[in-house]
Structures are given as C-alpha cells and as structure tokens.
PDB file of N, CA and C in Angstrom:
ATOM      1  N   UNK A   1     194.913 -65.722 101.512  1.00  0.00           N
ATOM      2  CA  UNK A   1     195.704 -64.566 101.710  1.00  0.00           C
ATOM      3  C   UNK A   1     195.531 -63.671 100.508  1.00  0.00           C
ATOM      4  N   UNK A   2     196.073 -62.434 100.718  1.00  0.00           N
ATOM      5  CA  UNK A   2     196.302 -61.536  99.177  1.00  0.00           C
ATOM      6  C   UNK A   2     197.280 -61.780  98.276  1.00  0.00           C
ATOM      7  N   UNK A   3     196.663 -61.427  97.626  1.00  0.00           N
ATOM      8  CA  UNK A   3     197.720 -62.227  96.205  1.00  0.00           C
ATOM      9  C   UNK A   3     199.103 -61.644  96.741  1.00  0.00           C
ATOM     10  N   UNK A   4     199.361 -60.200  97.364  1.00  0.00           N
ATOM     11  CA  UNK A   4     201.003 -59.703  97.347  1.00  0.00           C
ATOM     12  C   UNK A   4     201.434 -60.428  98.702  1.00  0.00           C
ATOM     13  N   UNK A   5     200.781 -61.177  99.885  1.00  0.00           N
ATOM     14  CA  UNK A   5     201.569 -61.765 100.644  1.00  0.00           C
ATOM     15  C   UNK A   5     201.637 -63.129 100.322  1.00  0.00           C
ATOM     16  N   UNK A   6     201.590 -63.660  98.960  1.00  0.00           N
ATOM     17  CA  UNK A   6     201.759 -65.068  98.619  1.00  0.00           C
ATOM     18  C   UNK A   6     203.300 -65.568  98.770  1.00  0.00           C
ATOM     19  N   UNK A   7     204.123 -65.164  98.425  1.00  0.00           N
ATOM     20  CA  UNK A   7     205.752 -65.113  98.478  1.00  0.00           C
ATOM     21  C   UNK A   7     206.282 -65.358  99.732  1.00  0.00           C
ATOM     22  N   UNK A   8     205.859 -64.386 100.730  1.00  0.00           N
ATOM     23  CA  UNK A   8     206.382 -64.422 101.953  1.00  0.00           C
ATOM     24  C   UNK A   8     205.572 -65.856 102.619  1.00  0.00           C
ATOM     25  N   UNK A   9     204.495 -66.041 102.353  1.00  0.00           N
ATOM     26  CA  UNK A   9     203.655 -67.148 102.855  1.00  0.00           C
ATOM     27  C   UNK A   9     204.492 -68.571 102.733  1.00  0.00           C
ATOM     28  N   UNK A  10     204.582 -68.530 100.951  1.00  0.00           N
ATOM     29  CA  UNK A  10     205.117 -69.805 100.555  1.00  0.00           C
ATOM     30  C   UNK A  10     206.698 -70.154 101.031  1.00  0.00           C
ATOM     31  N   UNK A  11     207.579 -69.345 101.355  1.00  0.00           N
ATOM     32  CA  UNK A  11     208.456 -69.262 101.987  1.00  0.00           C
ATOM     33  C   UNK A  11     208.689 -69.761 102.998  1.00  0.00           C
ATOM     34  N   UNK A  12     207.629 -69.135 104.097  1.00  0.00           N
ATOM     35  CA  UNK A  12     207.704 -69.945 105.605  1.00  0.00           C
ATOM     36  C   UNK A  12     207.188 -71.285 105.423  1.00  0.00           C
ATOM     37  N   UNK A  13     206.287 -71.767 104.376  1.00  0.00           N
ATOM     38  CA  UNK A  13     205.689 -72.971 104.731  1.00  0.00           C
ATOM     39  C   UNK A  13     206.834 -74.080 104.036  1.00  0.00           C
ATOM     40  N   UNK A  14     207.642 -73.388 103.245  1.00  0.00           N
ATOM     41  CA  UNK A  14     208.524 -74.355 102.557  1.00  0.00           C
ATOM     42  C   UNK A  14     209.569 -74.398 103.811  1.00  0.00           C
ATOM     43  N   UNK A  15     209.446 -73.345 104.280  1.00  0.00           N
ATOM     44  CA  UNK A  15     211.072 -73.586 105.212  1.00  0.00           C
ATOM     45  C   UNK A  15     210.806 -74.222 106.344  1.00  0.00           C
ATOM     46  N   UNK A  16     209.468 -74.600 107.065  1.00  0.00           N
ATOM     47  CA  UNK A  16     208.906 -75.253 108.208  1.00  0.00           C
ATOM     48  C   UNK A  16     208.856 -76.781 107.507  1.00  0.00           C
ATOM     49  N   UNK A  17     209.216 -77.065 106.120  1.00  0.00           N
ATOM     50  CA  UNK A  17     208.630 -78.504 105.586  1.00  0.00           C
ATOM     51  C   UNK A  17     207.573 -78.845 105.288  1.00  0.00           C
ATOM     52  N   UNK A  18     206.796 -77.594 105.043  1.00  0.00           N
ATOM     53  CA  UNK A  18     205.504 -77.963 104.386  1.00  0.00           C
ATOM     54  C   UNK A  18     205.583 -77.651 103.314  1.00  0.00           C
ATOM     55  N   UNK A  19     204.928 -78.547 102.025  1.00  0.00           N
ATOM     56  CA  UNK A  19     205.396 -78.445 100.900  1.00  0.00           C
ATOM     57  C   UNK A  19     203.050 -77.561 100.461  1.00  0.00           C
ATOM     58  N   UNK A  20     203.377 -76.976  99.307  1.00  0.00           N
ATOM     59  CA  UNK A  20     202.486 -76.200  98.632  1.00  0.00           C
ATOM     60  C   UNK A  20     202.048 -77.165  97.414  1.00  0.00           C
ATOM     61  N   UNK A  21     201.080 -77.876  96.874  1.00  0.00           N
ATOM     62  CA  UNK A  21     200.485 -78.390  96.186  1.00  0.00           C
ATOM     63  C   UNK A  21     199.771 -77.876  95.588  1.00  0.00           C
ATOM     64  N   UNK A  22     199.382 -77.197  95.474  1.00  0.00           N
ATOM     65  CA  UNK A  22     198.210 -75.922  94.700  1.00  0.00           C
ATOM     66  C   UNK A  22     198.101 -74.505  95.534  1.00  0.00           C
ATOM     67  N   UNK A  23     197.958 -73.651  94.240  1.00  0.00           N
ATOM     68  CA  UNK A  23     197.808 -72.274  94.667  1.00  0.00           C
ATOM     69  C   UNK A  23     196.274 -71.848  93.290  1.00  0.00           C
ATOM     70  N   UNK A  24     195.681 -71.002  94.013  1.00  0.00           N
ATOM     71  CA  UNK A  24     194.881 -70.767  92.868  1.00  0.00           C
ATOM     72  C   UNK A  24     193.669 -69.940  93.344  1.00  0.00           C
ATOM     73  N   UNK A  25     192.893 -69.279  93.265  1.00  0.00           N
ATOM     74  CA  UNK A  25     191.969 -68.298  93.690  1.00  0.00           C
ATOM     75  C   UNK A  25     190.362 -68.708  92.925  1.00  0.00           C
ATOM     76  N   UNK A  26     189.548 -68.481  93.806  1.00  0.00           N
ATOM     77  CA  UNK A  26     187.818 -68.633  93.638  1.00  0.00           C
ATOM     78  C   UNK A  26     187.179 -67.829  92.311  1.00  0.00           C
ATOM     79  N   UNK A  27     187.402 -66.791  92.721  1.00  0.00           N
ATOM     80  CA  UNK A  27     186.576 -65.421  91.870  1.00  0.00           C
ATOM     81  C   UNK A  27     187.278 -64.939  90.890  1.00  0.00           C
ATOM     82  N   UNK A  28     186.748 -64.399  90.281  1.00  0.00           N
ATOM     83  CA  UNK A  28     187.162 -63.384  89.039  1.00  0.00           C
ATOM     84  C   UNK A  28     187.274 -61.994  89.371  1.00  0.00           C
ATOM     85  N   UNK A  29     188.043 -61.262  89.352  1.00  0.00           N
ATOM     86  CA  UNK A  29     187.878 -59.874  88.945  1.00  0.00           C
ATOM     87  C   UNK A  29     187.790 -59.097  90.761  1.00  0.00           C
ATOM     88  N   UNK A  30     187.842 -59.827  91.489  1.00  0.00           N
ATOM     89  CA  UNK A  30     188.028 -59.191  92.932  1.00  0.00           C
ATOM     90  C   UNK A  30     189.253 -58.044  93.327  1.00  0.00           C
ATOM     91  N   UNK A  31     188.251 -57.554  94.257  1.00  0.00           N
ATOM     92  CA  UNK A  31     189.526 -56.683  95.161  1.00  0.00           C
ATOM     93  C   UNK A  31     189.628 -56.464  96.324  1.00  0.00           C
ATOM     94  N   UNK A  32     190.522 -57.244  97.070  1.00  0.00           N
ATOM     95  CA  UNK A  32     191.805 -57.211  96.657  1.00  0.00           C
ATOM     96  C   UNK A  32     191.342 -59.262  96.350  1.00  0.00           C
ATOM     97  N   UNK A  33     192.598 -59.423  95.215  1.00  0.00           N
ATOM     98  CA  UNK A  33     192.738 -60.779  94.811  1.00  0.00           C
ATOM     99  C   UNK A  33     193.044 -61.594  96.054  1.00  0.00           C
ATOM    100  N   UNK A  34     192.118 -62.548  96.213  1.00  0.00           N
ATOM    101  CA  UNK A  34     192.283 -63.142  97.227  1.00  0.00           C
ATOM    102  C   UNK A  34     192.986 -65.075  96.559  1.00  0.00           C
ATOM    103  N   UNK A  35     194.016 -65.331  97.556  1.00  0.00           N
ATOM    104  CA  UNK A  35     194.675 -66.603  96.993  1.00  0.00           C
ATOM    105  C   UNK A  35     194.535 -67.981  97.553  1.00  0.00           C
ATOM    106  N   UNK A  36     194.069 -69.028  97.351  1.00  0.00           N
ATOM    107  CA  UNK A  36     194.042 -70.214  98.152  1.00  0.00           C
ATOM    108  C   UNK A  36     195.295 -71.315  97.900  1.00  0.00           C
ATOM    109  N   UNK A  37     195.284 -71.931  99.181  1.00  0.00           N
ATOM    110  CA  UNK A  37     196.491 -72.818  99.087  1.00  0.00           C
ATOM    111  C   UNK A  37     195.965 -73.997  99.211  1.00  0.00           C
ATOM    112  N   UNK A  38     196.270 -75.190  98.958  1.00  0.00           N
ATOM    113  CA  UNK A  38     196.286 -76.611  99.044  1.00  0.00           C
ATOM    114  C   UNK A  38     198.043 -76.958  99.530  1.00  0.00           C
ATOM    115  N   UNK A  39     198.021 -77.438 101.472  1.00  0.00           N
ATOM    116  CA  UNK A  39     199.410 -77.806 101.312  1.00  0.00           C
ATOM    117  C   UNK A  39     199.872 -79.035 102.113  1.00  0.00           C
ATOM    118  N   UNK A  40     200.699 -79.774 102.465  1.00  0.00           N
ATOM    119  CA  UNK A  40     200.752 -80.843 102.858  1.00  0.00           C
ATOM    120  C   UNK A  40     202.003 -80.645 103.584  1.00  0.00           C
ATOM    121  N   UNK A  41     202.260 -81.562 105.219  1.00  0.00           N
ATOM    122  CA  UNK A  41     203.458 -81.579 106.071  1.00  0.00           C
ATOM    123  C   UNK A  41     203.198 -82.949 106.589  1.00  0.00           C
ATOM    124  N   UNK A  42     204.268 -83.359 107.173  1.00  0.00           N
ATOM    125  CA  UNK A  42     204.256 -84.688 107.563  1.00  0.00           C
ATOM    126  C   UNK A  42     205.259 -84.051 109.093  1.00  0.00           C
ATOM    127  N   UNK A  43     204.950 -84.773 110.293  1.00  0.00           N
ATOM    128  CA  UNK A  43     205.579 -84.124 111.718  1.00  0.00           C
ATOM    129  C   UNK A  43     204.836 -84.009 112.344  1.00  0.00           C
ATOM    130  N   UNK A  44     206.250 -83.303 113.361  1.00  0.00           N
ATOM    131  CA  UNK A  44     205.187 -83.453 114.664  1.00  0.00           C
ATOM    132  C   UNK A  44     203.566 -81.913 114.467  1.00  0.00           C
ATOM    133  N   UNK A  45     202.530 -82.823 114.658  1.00  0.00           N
ATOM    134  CA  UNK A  45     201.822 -81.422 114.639  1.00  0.00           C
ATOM    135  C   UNK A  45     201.920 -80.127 115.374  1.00  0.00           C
ATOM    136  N   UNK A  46     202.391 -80.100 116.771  1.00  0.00           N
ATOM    137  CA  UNK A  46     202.531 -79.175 117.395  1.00  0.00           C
ATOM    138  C   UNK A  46     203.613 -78.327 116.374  1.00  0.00           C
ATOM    139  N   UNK A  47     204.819 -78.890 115.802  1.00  0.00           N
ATOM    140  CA  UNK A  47     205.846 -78.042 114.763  1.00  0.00           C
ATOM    141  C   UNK A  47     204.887 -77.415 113.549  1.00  0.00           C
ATOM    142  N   UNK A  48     204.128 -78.265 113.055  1.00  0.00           N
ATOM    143  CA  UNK A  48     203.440 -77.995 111.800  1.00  0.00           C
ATOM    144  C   UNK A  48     202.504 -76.584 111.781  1.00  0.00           C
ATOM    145  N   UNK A  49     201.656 -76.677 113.208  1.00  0.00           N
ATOM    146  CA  UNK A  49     200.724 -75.674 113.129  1.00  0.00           C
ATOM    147  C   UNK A  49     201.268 -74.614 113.548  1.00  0.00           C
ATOM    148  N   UNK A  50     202.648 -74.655 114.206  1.00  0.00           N
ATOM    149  CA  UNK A  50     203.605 -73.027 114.518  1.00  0.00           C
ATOM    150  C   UNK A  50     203.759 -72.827 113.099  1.00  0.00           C
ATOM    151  N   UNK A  51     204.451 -73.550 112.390  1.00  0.00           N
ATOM    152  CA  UNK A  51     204.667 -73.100 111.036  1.00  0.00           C
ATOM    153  C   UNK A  51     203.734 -72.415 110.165  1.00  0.00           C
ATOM    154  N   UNK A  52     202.432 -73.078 110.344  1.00  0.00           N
ATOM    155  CA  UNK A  52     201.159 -72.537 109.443  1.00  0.00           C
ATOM    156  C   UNK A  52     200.858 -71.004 110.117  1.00  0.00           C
ATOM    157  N   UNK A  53     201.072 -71.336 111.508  1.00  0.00           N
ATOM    158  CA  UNK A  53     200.431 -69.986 112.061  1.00  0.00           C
ATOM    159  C   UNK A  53     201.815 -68.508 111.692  1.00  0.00           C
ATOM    160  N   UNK A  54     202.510 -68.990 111.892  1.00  0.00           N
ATOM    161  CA  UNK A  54     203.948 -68.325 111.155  1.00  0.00           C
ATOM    162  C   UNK A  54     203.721 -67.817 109.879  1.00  0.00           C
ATOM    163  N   UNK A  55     203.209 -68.688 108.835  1.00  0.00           N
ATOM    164  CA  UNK A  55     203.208 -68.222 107.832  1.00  0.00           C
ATOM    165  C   UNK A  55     201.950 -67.469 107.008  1.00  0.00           C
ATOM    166  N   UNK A  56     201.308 -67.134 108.148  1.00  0.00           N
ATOM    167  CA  UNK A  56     199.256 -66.753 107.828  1.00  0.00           C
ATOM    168  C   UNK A  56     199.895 -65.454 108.275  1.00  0.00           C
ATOM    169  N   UNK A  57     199.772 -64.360 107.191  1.00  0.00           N
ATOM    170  CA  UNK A  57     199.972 -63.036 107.435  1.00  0.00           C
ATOM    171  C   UNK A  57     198.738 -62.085 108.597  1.00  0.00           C
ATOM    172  N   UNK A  58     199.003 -61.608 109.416  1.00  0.00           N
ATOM    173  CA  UNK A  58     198.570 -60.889 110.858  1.00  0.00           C
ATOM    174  C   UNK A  58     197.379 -60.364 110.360  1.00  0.00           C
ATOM    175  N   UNK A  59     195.868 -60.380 110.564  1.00  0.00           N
ATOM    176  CA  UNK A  59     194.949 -59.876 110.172  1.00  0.00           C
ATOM    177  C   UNK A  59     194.637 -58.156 109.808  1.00  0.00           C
ATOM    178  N   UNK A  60     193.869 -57.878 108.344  1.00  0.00           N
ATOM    179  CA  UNK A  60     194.069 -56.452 108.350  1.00  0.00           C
ATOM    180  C   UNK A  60     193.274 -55.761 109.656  1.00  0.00           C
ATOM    181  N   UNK A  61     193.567 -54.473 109.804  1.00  0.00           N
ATOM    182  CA  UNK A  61     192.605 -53.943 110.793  1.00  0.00           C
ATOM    183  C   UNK A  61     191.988 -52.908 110.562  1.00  0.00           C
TER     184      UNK A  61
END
C-alpha cells in the first residue's frame, strides 16, 4: 500500500484479529512510498480474507 493508507490498513486488520508483524518497504527514495506488511490471523478463513480484502485500500485509477 502507500505509505499514507498504512493507518487505516493496520486498523482494519487489527480489528478483524489479524495481528501485523512487520511493516517495512523495498526501495529507497520512491514515489509514491510504497509499504509492505508481514501479518498473521488464526480463523475461520472465509472471516480472515473479508478482513484482508476490507483492509487493501480500492485500487488507484
């Protein structure tokens, strides 16, 4: 995601019970800063992947 929808991201995935284990980005010096997650849930998967898809901000256009 972009670095400014990291907040809202980590939010939904904490509030669905998925916990965030790493955050941290590839490149240097990009634009726009792009952010990677490392995250972990335990459940039912059908709950888990609403949550992920919930919390993956709507593609730019």
């Amino acid at each position: 995601m972009r670095e400014g929808e990291l907040q809202s991201v980590l939010k939904t995935l904490r509030k669905g019970g998925i916990d965030v284990v790493a955050i941290h980005h590839h490149m240097t010096h990009e634009e726009p800063r792009l952010i990677f997650l490392h995250y972990w849930g335990r459940g039912e998967a059908k709950r888990l992947a609403e949550t992920v898809k919930q919390a993956l901000p709507a593609p730019a256009s």
